[in-house]
Protein backbone atom coordinates (compact mmCIF):
# COMPACT_ATOMS: atom_id res chain seq x y z
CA UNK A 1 232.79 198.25 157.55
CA UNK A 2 234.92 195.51 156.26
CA UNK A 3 236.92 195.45 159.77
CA UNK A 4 233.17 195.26 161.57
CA UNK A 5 232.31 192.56 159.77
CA UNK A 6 235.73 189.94 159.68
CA UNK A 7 235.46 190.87 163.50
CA UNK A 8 231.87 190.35 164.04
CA UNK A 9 231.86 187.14 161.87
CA UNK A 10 231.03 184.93 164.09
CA UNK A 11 227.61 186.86 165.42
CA UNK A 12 226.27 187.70 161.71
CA UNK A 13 226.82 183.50 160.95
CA UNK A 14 224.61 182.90 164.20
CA UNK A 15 221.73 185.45 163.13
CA UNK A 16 221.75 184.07 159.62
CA UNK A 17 221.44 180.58 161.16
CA UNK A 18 219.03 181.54 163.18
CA UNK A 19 216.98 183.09 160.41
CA UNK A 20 216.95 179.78 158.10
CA UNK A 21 215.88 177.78 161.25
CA UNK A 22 213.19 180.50 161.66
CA UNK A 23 212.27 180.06 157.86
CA UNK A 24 212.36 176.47 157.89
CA UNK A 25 211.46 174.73 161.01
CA UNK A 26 209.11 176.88 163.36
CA UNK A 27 208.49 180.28 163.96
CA UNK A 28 206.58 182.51 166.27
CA UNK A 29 203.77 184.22 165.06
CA UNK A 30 201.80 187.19 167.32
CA UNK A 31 198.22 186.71 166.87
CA UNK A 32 196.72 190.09 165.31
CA UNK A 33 192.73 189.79 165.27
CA UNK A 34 190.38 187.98 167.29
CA UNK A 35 189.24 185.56 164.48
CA UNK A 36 189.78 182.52 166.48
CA UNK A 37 188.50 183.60 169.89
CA UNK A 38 187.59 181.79 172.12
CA UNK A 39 190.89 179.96 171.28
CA UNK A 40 193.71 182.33 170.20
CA UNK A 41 193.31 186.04 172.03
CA UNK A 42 194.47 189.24 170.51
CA UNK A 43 197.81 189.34 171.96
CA UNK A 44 198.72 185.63 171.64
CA UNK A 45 202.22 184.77 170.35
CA UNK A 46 202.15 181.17 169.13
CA UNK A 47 204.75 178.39 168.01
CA UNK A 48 204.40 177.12 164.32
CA UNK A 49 205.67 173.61 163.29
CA UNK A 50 207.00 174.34 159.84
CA UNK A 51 207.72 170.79 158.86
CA UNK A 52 204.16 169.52 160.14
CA UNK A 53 203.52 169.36 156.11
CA UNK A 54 205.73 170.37 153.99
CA UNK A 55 209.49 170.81 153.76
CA UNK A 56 210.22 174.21 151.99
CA UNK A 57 213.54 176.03 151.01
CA UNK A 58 215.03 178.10 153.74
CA UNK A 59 213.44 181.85 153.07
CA UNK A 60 211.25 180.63 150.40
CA UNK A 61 207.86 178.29 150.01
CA UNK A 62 209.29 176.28 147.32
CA UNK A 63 208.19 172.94 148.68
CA UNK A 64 210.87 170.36 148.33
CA UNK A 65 209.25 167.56 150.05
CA UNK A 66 205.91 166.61 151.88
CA UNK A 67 206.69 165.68 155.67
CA UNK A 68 202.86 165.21 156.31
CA UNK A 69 199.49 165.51 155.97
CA UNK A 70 197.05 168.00 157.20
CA UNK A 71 194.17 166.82 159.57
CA UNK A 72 190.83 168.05 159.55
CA UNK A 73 190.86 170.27 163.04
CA UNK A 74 194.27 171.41 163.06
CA UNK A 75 195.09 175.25 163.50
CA UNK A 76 197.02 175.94 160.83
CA UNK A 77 199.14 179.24 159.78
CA UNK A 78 198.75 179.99 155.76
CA UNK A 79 199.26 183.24 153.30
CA UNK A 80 196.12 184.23 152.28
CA UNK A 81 195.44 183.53 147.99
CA UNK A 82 194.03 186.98 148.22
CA UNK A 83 196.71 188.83 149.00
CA UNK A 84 199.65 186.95 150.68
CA UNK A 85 198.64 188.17 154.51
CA UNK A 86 199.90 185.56 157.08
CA UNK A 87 196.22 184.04 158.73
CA UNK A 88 196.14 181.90 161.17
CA UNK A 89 192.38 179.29 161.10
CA UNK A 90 191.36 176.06 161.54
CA UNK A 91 191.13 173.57 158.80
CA UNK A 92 187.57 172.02 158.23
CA UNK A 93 187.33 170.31 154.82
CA UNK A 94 190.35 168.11 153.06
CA UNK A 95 190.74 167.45 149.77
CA UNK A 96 187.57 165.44 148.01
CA UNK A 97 185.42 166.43 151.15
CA UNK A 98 181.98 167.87 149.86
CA UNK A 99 181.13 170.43 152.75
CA UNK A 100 178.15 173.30 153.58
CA UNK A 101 177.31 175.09 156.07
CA UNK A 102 173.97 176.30 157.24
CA UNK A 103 172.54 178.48 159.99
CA UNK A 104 175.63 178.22 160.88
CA UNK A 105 175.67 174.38 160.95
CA UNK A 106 178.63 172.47 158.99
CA UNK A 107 177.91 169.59 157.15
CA UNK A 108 180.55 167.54 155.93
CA UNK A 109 180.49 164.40 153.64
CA UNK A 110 176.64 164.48 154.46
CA UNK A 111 177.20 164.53 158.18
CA UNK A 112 176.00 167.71 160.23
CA UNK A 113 179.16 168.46 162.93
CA UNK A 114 178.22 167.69 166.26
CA UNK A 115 177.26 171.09 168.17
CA UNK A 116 176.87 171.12 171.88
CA UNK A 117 176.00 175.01 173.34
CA UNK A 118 178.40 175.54 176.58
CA UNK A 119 176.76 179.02 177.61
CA UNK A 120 176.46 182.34 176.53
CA UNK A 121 178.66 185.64 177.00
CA UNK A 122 179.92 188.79 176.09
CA UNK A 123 182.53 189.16 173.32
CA UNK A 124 184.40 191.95 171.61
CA UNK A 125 183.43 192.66 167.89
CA UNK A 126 183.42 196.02 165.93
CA UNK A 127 184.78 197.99 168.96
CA UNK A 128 182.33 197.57 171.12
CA UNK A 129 180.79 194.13 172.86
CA UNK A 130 178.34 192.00 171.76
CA UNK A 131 176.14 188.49 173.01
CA UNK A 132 178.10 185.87 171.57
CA UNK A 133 177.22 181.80 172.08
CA UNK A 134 179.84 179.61 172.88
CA UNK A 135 179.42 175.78 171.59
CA UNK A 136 181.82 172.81 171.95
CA UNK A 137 182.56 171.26 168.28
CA UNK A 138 183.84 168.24 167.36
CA UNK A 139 186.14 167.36 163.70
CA UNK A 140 186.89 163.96 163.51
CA UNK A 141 186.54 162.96 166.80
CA UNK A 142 188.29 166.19 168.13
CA UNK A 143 186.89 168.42 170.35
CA UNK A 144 187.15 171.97 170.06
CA UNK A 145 185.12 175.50 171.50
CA UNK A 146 183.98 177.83 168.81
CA UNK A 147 181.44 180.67 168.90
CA UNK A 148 178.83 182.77 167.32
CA UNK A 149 177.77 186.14 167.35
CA UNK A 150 174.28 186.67 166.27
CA UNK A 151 174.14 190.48 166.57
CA UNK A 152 177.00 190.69 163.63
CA UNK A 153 176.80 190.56 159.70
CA UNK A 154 178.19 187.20 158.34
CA UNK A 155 178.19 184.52 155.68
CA UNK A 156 175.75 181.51 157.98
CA UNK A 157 175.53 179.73 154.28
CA UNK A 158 177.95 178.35 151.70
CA UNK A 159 177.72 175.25 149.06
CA UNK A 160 177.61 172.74 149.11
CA UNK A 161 181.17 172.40 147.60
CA UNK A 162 183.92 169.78 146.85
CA UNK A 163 187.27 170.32 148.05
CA UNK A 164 190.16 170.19 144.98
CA UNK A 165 192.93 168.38 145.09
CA UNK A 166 195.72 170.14 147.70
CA UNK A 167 193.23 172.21 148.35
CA UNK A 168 191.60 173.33 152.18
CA UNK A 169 189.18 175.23 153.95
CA UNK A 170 189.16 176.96 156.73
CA UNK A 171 187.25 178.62 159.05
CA UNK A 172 187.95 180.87 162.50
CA UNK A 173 186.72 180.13 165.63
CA UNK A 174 184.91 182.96 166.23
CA UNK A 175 182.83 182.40 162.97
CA UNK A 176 181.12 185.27 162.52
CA UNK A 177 184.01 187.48 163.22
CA UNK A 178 186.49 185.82 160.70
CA UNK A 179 188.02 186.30 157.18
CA UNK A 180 188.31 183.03 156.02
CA UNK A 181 187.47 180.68 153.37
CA UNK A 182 184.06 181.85 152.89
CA UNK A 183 185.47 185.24 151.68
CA UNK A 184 189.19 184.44 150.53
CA UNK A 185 188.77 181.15 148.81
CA UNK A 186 190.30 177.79 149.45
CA UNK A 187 193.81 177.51 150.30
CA UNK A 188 196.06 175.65 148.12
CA UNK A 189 198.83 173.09 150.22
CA UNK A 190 201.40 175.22 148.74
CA UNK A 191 200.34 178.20 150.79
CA UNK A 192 200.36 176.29 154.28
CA UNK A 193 202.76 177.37 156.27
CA UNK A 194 203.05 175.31 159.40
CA UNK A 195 200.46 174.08 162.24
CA UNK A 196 200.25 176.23 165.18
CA UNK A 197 201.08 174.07 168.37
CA UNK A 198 200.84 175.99 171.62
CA UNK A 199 200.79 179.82 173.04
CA UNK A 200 204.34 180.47 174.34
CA UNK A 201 203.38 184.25 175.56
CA UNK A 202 200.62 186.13 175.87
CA UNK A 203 199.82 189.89 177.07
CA UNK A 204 196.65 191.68 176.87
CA UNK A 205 197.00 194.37 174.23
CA UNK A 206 193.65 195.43 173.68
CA UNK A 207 193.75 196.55 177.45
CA UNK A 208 196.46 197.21 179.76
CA UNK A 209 199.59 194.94 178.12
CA UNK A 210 199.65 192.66 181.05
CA UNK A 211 200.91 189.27 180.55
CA UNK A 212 198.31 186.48 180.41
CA UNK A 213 200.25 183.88 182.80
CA UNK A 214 197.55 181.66 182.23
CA UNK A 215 198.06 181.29 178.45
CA UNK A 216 202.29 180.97 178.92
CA UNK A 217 202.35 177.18 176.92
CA UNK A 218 198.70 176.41 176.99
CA UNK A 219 198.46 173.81 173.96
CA UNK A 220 196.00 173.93 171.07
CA UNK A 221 193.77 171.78 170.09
């Protein structure tokens, strides 16, 4: 073993470098759920900017410095205050933000999000499909497609409540189809992870495993 290792040096210093980079400046994450359809897909493996926010200690989240500051909109990778699972949502409310939602409609600082409906459709949802409406919404001036899917059991009503300091909330995409704030809690800053940037890869593992060419690099926004 000793002989395996003095002669394979050289490869074991590469992996653990490329584990710290992993650990400290991006990552690729696989995208488990559809949560945030229409935007991520089941099958999605996505880049993560580790130092959008915070820089942490390689292997660790002990934050040693803060590189930036998350922006209402951004899609943003975290470990769950429930119980540590890696999520992947989009952030709605920033710290001191007062924010409610009803029927479905956010309202934020006393200002109802701007909604627009871009058609209807058929989504996935407790194995089987179901109507769901697709509507364009815009965060601070930032356009984005989320959806809704009347036929399913979900929270349409919080708050209002005020956001802590380095504290967020978050919400999926597909908001009737998502464990998010409404169930887990806020996140605290020291959870975030990194903000998710663009698909790299994509297959379709809910069906056949083909590759999604279309998705390869498609940026998020």
């Amino acid at each position: 073993m000793k002989n395996w290792v003095r002669d394979n040096k050289g490869f074991l210093a590469f992996l653990l470098l490329i584990g710290v980079f992993r650990s400290a400046v991006a990552e690729l994450n696989a995208v488990p759920s559809g949560s945030m359809r229409p935007n991520l897909l089941e099958g999605d493996v996505i880049l993560v900017n580790r130092t959008a926010y915070n820089l942490k200690v390689p292997l660790t989240d002990v934050v040693l410095a803060r590189l930036g500051d998350p922006a209402r909109g951004d899609v943003v990778t975290f470990n769950s205050p429930q119980d540590g699972t890696r999520l992947v949502k989009r952030l709605i409310a920033l710290p001191g933000d007062v924010v409610e939602m009803r029927n479905e409609r956010l309202v934020i600082n006393g200002k109802p999000v701007d909604l627009a409906v871009q058609g209807m459709m058929r989504e996935p949802a407790g194995g089987g499909t179901v109507d769901a409406v697709r509507l364009d919404e815009t965060l601070a001036g930032r356009h984005h497609s989320i959806q809704l899917l009347p036929e399913v059991d979900a929270r349409r009503n919080f708050g209002p409540i005020t956001v802590p300091r380095d504290q967020y909330l978050f919400l999926g995409d597909n908001r009737d189809n998502s464990k998010d704030s409404r169930y887990i809690g806020l996140v605290r800053r020291d959870l975030l992870v990194g903000r998710a940037e663009r698909v790299v890869v994509s297959a379709d593992y809910l069906g056949n495993w083909m590759p999604r060419p279309d998705r390869f690099g498609l940026s998020l926004r």
